[in-house]
Protein backbone atom coordinates (compact mmCIF):
# COMPACT_ATOMS: atom_id res chain seq x y z
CA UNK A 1 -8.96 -3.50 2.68
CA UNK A 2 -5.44 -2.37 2.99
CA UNK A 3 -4.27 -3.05 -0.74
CA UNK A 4 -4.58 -0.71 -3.95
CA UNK A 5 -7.14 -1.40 -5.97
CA UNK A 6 -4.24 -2.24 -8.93
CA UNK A 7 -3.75 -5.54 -6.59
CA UNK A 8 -5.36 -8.33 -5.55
CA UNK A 9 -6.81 -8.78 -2.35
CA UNK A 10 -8.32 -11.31 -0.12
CA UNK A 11 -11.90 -12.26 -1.70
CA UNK A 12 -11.00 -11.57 -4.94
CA UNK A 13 -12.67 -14.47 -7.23
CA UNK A 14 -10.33 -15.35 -9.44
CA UNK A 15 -9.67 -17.82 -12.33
CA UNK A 16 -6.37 -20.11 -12.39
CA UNK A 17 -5.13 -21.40 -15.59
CA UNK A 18 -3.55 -24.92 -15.05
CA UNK A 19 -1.25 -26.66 -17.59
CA UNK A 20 -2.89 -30.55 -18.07
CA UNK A 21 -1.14 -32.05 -20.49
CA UNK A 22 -2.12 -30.72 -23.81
CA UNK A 23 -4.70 -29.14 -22.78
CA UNK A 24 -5.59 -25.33 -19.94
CA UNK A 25 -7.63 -26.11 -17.43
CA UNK A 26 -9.70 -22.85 -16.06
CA UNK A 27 -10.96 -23.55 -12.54
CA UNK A 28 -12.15 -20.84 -10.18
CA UNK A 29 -10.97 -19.83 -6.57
CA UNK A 30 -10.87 -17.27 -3.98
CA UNK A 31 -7.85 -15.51 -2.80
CA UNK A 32 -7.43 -15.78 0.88
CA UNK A 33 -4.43 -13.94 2.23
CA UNK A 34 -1.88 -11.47 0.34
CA UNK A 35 1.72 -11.50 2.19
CA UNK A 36 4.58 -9.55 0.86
CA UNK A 37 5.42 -13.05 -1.33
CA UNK A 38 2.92 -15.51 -1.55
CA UNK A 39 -1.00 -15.31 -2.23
CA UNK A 40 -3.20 -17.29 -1.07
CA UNK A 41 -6.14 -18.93 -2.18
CA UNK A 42 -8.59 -21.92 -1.72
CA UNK A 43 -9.42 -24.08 -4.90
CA UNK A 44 -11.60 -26.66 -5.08
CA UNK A 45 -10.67 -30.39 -4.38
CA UNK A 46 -10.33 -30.94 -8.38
CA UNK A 47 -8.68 -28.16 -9.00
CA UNK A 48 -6.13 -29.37 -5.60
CA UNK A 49 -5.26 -32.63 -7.09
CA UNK A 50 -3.62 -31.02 -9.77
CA UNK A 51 -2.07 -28.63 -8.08
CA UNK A 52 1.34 -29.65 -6.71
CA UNK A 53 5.01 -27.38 -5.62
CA UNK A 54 6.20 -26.10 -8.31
CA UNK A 55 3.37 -26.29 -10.58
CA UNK A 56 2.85 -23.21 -13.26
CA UNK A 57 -0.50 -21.01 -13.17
CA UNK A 58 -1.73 -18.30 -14.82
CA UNK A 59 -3.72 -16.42 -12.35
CA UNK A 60 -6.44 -13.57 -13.74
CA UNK A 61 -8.43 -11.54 -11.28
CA UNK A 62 -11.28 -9.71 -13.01
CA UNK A 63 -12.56 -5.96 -12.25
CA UNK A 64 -14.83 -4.67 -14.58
CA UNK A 65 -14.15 -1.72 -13.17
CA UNK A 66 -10.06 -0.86 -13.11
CA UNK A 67 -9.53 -3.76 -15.50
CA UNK A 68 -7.98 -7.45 -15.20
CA UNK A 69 -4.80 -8.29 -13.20
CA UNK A 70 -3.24 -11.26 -14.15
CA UNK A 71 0.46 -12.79 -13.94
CA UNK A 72 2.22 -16.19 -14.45
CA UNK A 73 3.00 -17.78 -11.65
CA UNK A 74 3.68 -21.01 -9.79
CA UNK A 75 2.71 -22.68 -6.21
CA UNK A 76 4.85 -22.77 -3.42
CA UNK A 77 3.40 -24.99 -0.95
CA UNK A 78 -0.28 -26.36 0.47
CA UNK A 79 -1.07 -24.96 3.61
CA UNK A 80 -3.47 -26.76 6.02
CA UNK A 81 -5.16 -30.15 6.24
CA UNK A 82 -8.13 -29.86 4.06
CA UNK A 83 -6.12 -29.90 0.85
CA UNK A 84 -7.49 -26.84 -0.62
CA UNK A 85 -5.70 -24.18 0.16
CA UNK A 86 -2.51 -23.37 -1.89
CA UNK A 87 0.31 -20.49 -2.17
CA UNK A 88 0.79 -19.04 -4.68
CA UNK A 89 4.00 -17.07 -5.50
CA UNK A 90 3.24 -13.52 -5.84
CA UNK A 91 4.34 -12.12 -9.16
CA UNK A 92 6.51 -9.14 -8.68
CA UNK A 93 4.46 -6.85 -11.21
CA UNK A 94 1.86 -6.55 -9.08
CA UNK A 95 3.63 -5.12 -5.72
CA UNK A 96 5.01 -2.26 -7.70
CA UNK A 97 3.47 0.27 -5.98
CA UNK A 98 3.06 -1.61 -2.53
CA UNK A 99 4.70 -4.07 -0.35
CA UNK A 100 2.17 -4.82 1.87
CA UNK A 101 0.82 -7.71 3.34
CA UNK A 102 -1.92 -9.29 4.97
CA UNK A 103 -5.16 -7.01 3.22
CA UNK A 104 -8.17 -6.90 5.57
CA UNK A 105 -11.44 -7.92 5.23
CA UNK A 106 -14.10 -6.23 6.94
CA UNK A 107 -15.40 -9.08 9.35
CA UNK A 108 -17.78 -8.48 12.12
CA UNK A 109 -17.47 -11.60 14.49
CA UNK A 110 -17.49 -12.05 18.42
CA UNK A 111 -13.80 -11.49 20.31
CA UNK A 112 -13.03 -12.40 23.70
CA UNK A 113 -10.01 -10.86 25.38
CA UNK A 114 -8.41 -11.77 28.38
CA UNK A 115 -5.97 -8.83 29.53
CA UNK A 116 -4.47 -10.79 32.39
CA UNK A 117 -3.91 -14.48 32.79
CA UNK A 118 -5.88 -14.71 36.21
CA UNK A 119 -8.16 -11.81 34.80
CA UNK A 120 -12.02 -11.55 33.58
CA UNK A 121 -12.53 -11.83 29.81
CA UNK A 122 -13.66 -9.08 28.25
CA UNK A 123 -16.38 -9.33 25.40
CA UNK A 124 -15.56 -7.03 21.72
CA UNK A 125 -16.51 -7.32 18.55
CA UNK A 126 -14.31 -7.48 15.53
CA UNK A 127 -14.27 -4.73 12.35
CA UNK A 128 -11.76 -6.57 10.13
CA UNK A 129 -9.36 -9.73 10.22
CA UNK A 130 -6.38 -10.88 8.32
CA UNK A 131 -4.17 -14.22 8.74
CA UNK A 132 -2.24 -11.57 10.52
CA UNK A 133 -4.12 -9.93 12.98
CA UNK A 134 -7.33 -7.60 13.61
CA UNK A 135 -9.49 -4.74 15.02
CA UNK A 136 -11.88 -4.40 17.49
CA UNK A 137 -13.63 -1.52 19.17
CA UNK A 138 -13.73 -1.82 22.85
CA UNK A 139 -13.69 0.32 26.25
CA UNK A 140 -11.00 -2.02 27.72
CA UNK A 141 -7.95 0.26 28.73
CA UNK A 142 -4.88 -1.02 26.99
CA UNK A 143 -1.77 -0.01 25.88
CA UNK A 144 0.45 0.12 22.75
CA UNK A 145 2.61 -3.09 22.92
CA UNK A 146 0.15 -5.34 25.62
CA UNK A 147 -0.70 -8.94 24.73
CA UNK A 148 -3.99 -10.82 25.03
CA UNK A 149 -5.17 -14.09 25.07
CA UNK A 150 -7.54 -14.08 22.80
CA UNK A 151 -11.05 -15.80 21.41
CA UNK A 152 -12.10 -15.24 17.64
CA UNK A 153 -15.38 -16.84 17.13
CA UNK A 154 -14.75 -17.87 13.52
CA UNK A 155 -18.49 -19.91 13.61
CA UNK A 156 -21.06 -19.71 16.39
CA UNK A 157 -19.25 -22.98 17.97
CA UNK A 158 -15.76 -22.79 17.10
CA UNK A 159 -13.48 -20.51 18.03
CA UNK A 160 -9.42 -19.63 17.86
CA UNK A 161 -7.65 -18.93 20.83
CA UNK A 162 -4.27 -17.65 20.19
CA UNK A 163 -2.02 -14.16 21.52
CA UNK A 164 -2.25 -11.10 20.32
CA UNK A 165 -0.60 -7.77 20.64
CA UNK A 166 -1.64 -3.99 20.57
CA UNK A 167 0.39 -2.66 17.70
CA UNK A 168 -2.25 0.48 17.14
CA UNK A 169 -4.99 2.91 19.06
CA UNK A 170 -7.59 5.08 17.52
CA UNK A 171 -10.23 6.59 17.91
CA UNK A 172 -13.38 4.43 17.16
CA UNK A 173 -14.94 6.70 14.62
CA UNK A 174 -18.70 5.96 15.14
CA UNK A 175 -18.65 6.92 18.51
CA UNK A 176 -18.72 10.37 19.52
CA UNK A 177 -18.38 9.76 23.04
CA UNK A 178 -14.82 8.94 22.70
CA UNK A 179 -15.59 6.04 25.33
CA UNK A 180 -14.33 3.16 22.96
CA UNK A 181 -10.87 2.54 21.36
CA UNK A 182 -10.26 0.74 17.93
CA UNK A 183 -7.60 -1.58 18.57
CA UNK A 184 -5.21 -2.81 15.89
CA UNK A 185 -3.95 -6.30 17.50
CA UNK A 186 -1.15 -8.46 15.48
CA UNK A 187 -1.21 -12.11 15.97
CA UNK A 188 1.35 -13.73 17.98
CA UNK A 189 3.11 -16.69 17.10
CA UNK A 190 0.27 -18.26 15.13
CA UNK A 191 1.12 -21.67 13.87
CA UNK A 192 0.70 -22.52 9.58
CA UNK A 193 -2.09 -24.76 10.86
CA UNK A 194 -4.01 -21.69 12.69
CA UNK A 195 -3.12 -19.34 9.99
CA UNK A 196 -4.76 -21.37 7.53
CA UNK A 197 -7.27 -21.92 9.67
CA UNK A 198 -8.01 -18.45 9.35
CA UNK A 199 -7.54 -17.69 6.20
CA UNK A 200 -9.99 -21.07 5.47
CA UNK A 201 -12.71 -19.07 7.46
CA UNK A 202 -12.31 -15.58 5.62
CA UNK A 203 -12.98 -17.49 2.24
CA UNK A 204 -15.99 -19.46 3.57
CA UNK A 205 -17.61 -16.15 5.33
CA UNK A 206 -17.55 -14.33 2.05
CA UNK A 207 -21.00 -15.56 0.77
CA UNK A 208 -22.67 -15.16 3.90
CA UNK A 209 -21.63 -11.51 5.23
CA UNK A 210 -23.85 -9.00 5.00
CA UNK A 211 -23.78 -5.17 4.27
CA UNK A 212 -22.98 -4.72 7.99
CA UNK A 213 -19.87 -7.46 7.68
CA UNK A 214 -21.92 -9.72 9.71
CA UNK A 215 -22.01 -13.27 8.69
CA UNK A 216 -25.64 -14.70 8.62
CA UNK A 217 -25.10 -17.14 10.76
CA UNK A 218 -24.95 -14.89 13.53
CA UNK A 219 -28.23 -13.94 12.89
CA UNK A 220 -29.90 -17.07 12.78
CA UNK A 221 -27.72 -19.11 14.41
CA UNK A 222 -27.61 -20.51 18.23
CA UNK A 223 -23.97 -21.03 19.49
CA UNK A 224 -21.99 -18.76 21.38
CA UNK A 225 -21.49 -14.80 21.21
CA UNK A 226 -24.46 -14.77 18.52
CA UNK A 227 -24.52 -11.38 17.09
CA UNK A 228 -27.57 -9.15 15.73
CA UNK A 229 -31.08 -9.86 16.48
């Protein structure tokens, strides 16, 4: 991931603290996407109804191993259809040694570029996404500054087409041929439904990647682009 480890990242578990009256209601949740000011994360559909704009949380992420974060704060918005994904503001104590956005989770899934309209498509494989873009490794030659179509396979059926752009080139560091590239692409004018739709499918991979950052259902599952064996 791209954050410090003295800030919260996407799939953090976390507890939220909710006002109800007279009484604190403790729910738990999963952050989804860090941006420079808002965090997101996806609640429950209890813990959604009582969650509306402007509402005050106290939001505790817990590391047994650097210590707890946690910060007042308030939402800022739903995002998406299903109800259960909320933004949070992002407290200011926690971005003071870093401003950056959009941490990465490692994420092995199936991408399908197309580097010309009229063009083949070209099959890759993912090593991290954000609700702001991603890396593959591939052989396809492309330049800084190129855009895409693109596929992500989010499930074995579904996928997200949207542009992307080459913003980075690297070497891809587990081959020693130096025949593949790992490509840093940014999303392109993704809509609040699409970014939530990814940020929606980081959250729900979480219990079901494995050491490799393959989900399981690539491994047992039929659909397209199935992964592993």
């Amino acid at each position: 991931m791209d954050e410090l480890s003295n800030e919260p990242s996407i799939r953090d578990r976390v507890t939220l603290e909710i006002t109800d009256g007279p009484r604190t209601v403790v729910d738990r949740a999963m952050i989804a996407n860090v941006t420079t000011d808002e965090i997101w994360v996806v609640v429950g559909k209890a813990t959604a109804e009582r969650l509306g704009t402007g509402s005050t949380v106290r939001i505790v992420v817990v590391r047994p191993e650097v210590g707890s974060l946690a910060a007042e704060t308030s939402v800022r918005r739903q995002i998406g259809s299903s109800g259960r994904l909320v933004a949070l503001r992002r407290p200011d104590n926690w971005a003071s040694h870093s401003r950056r956005a959009n941490g990465r989770a490692r994420l092995a899934i199936p991408a399908y570029l197309r580097p010309h309209a009229e063009g083949s498509v070209v099959p890759a494989r993912t090593t991290n996404l954000s609700v702001g873009g991603f890396h593959c490794v591939t052989d396809l030659p492309v330049s800084v500054g190129h855009q895409f179509d693109v596929s992500l396979m989010l499930t074995p059926t579904s996928a997200l087409d949207c542009r992307a752009q080459v913003v980075r080139l690297s070497d891809d560091p587990e081959d020693p041929s130096r025949g593949q590239l790992l490509v840093a692409f940014r999303f392109v004018d993704l809509t609040t439904a699409e970014e939530a739709l990814v940020a929606e499918a980081l959250a729900a991979l979480d219990d079901e990647t494995d050491a490799t950052a393959v989900p399981a259902s690539w491994h047992s599952g039929g659909g397209h682009g199935r992964l592993g064996s």
